[in-house]
C-alpha atoms as a PDB file:
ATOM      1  CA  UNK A   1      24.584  -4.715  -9.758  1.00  0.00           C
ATOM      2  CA  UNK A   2      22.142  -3.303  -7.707  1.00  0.00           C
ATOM      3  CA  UNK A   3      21.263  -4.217  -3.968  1.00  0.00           C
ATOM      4  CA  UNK A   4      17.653  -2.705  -3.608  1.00  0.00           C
ATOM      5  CA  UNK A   5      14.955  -4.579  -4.702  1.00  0.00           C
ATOM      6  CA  UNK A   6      11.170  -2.707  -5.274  1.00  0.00           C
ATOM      7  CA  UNK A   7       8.791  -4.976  -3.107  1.00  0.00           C
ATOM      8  CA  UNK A   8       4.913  -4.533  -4.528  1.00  0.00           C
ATOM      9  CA  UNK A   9       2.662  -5.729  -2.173  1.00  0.00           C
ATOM     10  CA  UNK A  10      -1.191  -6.610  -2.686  1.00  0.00           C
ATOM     11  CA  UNK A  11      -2.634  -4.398  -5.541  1.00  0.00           C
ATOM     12  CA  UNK A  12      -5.010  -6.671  -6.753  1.00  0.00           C
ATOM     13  CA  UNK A  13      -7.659  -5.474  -8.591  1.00  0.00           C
ATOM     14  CA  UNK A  14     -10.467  -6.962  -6.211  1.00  0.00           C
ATOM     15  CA  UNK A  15      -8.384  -5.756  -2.985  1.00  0.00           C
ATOM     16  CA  UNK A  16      -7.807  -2.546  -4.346  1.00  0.00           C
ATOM     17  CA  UNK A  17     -12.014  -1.328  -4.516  1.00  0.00           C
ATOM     18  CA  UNK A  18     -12.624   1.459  -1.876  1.00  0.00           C
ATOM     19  CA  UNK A  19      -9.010   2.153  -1.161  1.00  0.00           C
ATOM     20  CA  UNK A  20      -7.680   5.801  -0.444  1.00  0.00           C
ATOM     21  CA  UNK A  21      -6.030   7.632  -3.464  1.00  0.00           C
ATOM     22  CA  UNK A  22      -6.291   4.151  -5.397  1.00  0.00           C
ATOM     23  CA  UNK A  23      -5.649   6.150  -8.727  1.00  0.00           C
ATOM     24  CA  UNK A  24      -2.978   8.015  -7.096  1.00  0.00           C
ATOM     25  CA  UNK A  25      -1.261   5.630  -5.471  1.00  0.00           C
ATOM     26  CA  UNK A  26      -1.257   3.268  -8.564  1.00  0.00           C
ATOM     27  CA  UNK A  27       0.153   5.627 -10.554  1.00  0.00           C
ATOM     28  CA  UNK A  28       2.979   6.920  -7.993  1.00  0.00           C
ATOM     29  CA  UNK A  29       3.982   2.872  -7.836  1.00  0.00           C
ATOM     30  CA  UNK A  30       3.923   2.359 -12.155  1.00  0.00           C
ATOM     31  CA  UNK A  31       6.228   5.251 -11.830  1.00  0.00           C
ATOM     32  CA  UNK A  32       8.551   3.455  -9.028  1.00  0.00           C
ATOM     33  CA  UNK A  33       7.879   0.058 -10.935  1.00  0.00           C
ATOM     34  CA  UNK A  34       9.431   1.839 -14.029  1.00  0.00           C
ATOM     35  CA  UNK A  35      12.242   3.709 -12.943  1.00  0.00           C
ATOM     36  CA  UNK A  36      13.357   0.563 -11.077  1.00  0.00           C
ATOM     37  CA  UNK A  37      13.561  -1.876 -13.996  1.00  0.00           C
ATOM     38  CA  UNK A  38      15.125   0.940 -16.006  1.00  0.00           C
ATOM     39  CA  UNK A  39      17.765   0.815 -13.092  1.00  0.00           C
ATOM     40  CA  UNK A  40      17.835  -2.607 -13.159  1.00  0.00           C
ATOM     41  CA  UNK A  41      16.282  -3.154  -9.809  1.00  0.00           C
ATOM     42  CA  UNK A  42      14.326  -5.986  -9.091  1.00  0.00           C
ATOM     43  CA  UNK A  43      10.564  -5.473  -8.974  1.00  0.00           C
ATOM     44  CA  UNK A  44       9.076  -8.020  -6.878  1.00  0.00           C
ATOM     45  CA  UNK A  45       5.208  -8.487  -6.703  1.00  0.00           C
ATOM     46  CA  UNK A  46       3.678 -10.063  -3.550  1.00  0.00           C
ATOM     47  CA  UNK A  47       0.107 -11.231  -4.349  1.00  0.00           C
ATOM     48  CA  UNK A  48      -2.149 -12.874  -1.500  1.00  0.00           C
ATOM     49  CA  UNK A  49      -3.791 -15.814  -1.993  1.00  0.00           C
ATOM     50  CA  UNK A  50      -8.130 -15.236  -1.813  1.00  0.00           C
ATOM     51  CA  UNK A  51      -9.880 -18.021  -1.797  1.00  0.00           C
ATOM     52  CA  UNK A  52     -13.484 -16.906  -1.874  1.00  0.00           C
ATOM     53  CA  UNK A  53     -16.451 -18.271  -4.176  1.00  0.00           C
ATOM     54  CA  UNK A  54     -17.680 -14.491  -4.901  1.00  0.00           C
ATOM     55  CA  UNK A  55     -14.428 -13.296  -6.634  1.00  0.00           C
ATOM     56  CA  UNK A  56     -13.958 -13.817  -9.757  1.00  0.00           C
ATOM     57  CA  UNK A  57     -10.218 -15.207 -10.716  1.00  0.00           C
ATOM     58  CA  UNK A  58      -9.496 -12.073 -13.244  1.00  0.00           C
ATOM     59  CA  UNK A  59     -10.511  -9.758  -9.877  1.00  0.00           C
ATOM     60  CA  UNK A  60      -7.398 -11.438  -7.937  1.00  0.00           C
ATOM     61  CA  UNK A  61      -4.742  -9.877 -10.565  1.00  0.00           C
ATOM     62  CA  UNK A  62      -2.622  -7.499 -10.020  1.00  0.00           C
ATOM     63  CA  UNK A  63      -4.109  -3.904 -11.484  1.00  0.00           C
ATOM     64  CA  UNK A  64      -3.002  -3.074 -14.835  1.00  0.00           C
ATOM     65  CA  UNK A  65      -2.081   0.080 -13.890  1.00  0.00           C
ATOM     66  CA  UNK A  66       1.214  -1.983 -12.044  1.00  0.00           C
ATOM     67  CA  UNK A  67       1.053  -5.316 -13.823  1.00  0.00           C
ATOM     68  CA  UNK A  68       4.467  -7.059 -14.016  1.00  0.00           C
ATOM     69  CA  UNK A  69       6.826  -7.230 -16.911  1.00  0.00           C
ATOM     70  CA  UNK A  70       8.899  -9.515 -17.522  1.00  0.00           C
ATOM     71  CA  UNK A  71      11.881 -10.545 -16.154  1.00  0.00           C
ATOM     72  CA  UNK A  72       9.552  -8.954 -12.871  1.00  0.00           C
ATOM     73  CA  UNK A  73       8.877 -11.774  -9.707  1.00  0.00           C
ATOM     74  CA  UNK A  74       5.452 -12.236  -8.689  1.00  0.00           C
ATOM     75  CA  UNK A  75       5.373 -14.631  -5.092  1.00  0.00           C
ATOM     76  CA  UNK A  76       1.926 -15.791  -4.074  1.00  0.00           C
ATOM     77  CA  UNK A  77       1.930 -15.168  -0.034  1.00  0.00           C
ATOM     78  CA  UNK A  78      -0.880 -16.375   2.591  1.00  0.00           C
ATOM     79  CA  UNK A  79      -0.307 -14.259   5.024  1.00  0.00           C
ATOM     80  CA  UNK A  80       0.338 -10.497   5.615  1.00  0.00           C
ATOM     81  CA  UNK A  81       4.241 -11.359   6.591  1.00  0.00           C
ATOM     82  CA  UNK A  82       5.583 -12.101   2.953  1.00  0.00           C
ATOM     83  CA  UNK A  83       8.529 -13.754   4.340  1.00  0.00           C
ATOM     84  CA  UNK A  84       6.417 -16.467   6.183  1.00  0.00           C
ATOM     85  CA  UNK A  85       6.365 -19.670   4.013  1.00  0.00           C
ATOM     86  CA  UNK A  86       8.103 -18.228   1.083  1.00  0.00           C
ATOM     87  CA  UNK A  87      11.173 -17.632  -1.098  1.00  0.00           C
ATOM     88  CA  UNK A  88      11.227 -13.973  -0.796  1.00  0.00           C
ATOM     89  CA  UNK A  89      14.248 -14.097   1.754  1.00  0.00           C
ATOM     90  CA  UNK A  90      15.986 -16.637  -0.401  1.00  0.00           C
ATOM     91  CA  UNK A  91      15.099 -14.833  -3.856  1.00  0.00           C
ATOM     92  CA  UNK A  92      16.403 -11.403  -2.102  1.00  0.00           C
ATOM     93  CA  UNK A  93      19.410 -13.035  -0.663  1.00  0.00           C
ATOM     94  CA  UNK A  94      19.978 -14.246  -4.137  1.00  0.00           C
ATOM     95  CA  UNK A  95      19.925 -11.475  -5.675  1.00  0.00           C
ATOM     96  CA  UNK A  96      22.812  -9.819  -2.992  1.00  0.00           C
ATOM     97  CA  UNK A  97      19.707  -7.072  -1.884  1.00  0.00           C
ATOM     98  CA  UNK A  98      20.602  -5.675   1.264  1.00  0.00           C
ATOM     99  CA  UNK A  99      17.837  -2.647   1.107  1.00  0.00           C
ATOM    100  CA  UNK A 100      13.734  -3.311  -0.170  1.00  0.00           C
ATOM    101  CA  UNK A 101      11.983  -0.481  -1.129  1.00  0.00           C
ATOM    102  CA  UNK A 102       8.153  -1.163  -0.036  1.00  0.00           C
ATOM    103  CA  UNK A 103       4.877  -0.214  -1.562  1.00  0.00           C
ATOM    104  CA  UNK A 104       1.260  -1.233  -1.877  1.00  0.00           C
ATOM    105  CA  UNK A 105      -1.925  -2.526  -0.060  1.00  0.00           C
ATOM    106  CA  UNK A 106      -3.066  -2.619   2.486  1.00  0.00           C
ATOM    107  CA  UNK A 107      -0.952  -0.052   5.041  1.00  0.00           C
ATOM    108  CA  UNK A 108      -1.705  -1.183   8.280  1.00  0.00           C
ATOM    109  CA  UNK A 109      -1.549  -4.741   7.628  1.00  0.00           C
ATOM    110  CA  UNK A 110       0.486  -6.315   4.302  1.00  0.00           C
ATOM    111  CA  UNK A 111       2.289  -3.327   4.133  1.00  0.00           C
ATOM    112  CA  UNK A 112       3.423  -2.766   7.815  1.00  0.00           C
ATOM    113  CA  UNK A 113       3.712  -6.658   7.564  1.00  0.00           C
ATOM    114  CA  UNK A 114       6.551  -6.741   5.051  1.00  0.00           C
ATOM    115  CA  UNK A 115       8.597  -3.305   6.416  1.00  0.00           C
ATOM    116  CA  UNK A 116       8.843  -5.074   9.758  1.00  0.00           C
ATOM    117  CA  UNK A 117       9.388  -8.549   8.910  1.00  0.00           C
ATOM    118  CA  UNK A 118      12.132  -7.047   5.881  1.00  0.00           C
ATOM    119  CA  UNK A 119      14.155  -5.565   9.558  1.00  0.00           C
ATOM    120  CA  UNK A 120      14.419  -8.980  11.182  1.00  0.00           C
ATOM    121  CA  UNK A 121      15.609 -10.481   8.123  1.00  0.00           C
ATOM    122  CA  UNK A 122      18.701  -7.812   8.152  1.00  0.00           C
ATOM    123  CA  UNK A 123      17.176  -5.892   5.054  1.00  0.00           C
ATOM    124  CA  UNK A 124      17.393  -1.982   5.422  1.00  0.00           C
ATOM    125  CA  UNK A 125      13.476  -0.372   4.378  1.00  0.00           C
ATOM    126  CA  UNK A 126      12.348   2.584   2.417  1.00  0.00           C
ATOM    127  CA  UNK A 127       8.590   2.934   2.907  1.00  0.00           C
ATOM    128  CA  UNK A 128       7.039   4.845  -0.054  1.00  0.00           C
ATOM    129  CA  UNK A 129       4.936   7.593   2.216  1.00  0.00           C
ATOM    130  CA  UNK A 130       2.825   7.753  -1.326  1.00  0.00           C
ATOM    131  CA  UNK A 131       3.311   4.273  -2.158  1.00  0.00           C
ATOM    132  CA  UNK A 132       0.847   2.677  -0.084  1.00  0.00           C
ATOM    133  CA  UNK A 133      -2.975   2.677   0.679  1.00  0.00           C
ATOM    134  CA  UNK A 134      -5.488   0.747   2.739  1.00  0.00           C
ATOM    135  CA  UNK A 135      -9.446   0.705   2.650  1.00  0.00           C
ATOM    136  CA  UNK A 136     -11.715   4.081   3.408  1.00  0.00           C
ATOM    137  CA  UNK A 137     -13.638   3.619   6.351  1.00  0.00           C
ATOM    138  CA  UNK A 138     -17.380   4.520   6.704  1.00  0.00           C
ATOM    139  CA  UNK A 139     -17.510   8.159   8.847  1.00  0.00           C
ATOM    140  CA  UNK A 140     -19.147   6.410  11.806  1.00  0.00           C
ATOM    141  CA  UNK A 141     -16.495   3.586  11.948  1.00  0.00           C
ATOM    142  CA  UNK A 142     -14.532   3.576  14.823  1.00  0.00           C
ATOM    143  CA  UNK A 143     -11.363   2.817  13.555  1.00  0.00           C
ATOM    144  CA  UNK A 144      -9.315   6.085  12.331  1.00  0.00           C
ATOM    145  CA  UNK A 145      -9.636   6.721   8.786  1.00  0.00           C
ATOM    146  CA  UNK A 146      -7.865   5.749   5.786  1.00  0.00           C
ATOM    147  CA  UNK A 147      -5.710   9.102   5.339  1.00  0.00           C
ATOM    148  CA  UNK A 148      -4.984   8.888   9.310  1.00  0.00           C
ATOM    149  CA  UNK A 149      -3.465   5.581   9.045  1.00  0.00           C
ATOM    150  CA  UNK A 150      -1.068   6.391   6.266  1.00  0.00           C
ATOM    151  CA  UNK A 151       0.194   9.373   8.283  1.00  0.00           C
ATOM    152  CA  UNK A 152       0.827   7.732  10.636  1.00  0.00           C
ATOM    153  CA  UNK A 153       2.169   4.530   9.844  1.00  0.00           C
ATOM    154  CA  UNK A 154       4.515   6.988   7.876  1.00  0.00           C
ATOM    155  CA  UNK A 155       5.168   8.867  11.320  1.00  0.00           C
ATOM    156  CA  UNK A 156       5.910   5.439  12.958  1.00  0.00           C
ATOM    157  CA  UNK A 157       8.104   4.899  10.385  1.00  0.00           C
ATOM    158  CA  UNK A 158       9.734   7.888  10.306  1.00  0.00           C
ATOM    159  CA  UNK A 159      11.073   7.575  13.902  1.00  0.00           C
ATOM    160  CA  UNK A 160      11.190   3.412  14.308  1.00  0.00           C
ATOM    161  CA  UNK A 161      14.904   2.598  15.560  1.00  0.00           C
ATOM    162  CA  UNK A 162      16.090  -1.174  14.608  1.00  0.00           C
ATOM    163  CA  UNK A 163      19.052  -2.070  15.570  1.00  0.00           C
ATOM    164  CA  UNK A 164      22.061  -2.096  12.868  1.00  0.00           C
ATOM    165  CA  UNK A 165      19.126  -1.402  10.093  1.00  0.00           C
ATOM    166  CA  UNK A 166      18.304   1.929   8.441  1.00  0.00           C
ATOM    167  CA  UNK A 167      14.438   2.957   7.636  1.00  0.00           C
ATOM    168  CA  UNK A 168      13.686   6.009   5.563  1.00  0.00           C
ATOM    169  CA  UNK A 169      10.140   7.501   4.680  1.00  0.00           C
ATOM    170  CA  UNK A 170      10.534   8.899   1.515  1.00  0.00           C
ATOM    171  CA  UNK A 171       8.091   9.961  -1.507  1.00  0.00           C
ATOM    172  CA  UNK A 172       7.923   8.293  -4.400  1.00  0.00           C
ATOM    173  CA  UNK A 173       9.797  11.285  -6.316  1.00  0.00           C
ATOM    174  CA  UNK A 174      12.379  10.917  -4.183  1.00  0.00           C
ATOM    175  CA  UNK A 175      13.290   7.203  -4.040  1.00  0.00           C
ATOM    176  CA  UNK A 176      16.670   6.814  -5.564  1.00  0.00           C
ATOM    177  CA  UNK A 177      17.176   3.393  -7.973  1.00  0.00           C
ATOM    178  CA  UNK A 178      20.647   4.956  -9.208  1.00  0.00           C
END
């Protein structure tokens, strides 16, 4: 038995219009999603709630591209912290995971969200430095743009201490199921 889980967070068809690399980045996490449940890891989909009149329901799913299987977990969340108001914690504990591996939408939000909130729960994290995305930016915008906030979100990650809790920043080719 295994005690990493694959943590999928936010790629939702709707969500995932304008994001950097979508293609890329959706393809890098079917990969993950696959080599996980051939490991038997546990491939856990966190999908946040929209409630707005000018999406259409099929918009809100999860992308093809990285639709669950079964025997896969999908957890509706309402907030960028996955753990707030939840199972996930439970489902994990559960499931004896000490270690989540995390991936998806939208970096500097869901995605930072769930690594940080995974350490104070006592879970070890593997960001996927490929694995994740967040919205392109106009060139005039004044917050840094999409490919700057992956790097460095990775960088952060790269060098965060947490006490008694291990983080790696590792490509998708080189996250480990086995």
């Amino acid at each position: 038995m295994t005690d990493t889980a694959l943590l999928i967070a936010d790629m939702q068809i709707a969500l995932l219009t304008g994001a950097h690399d979508t293609e890329g980045c959706l393809e890098r996490v079917a990969g993950l999603a696959g080599r996980a449940r051939a490991a038997g890891v546990p491939v856990i989909y966190l999908r946040q709630r929209v409630d707005h009149p000018d999406i259409p329901a099929e918009a809100l799913e999860i992308h093809p591209t990285v639709a669950p299987r079964p025997g896969d977990t999908v957890l509706e969340k309402d907030s960028a912290d996955p753990f707030l108001g939840t199972e996930l914690d439970a489902l994990l504990r559960g499931r004896g995971v000490r270690q989540v591996v995390v991936t998806g939408l939208i970096t500097e939000y869901c995605v930072d969200s769930t690594c940080r909130s995974a350490l104070s729960h006592g879970y070890d994290v593997v960001l996927v430095a490929d694995g994740h995305t967040t919205p392109t930016r106009p060139a005039d915008s004044p917050l840094p743009a999409a490919a700057q906030v992956i790097v460095h979100h990775n960088a952060l990650f790269a060098t965060i201490v947490y006490a008694g809790r291990t983080v790696r920043v590792l490509p998708a080719s080189e996250v480990d199921f086995a």
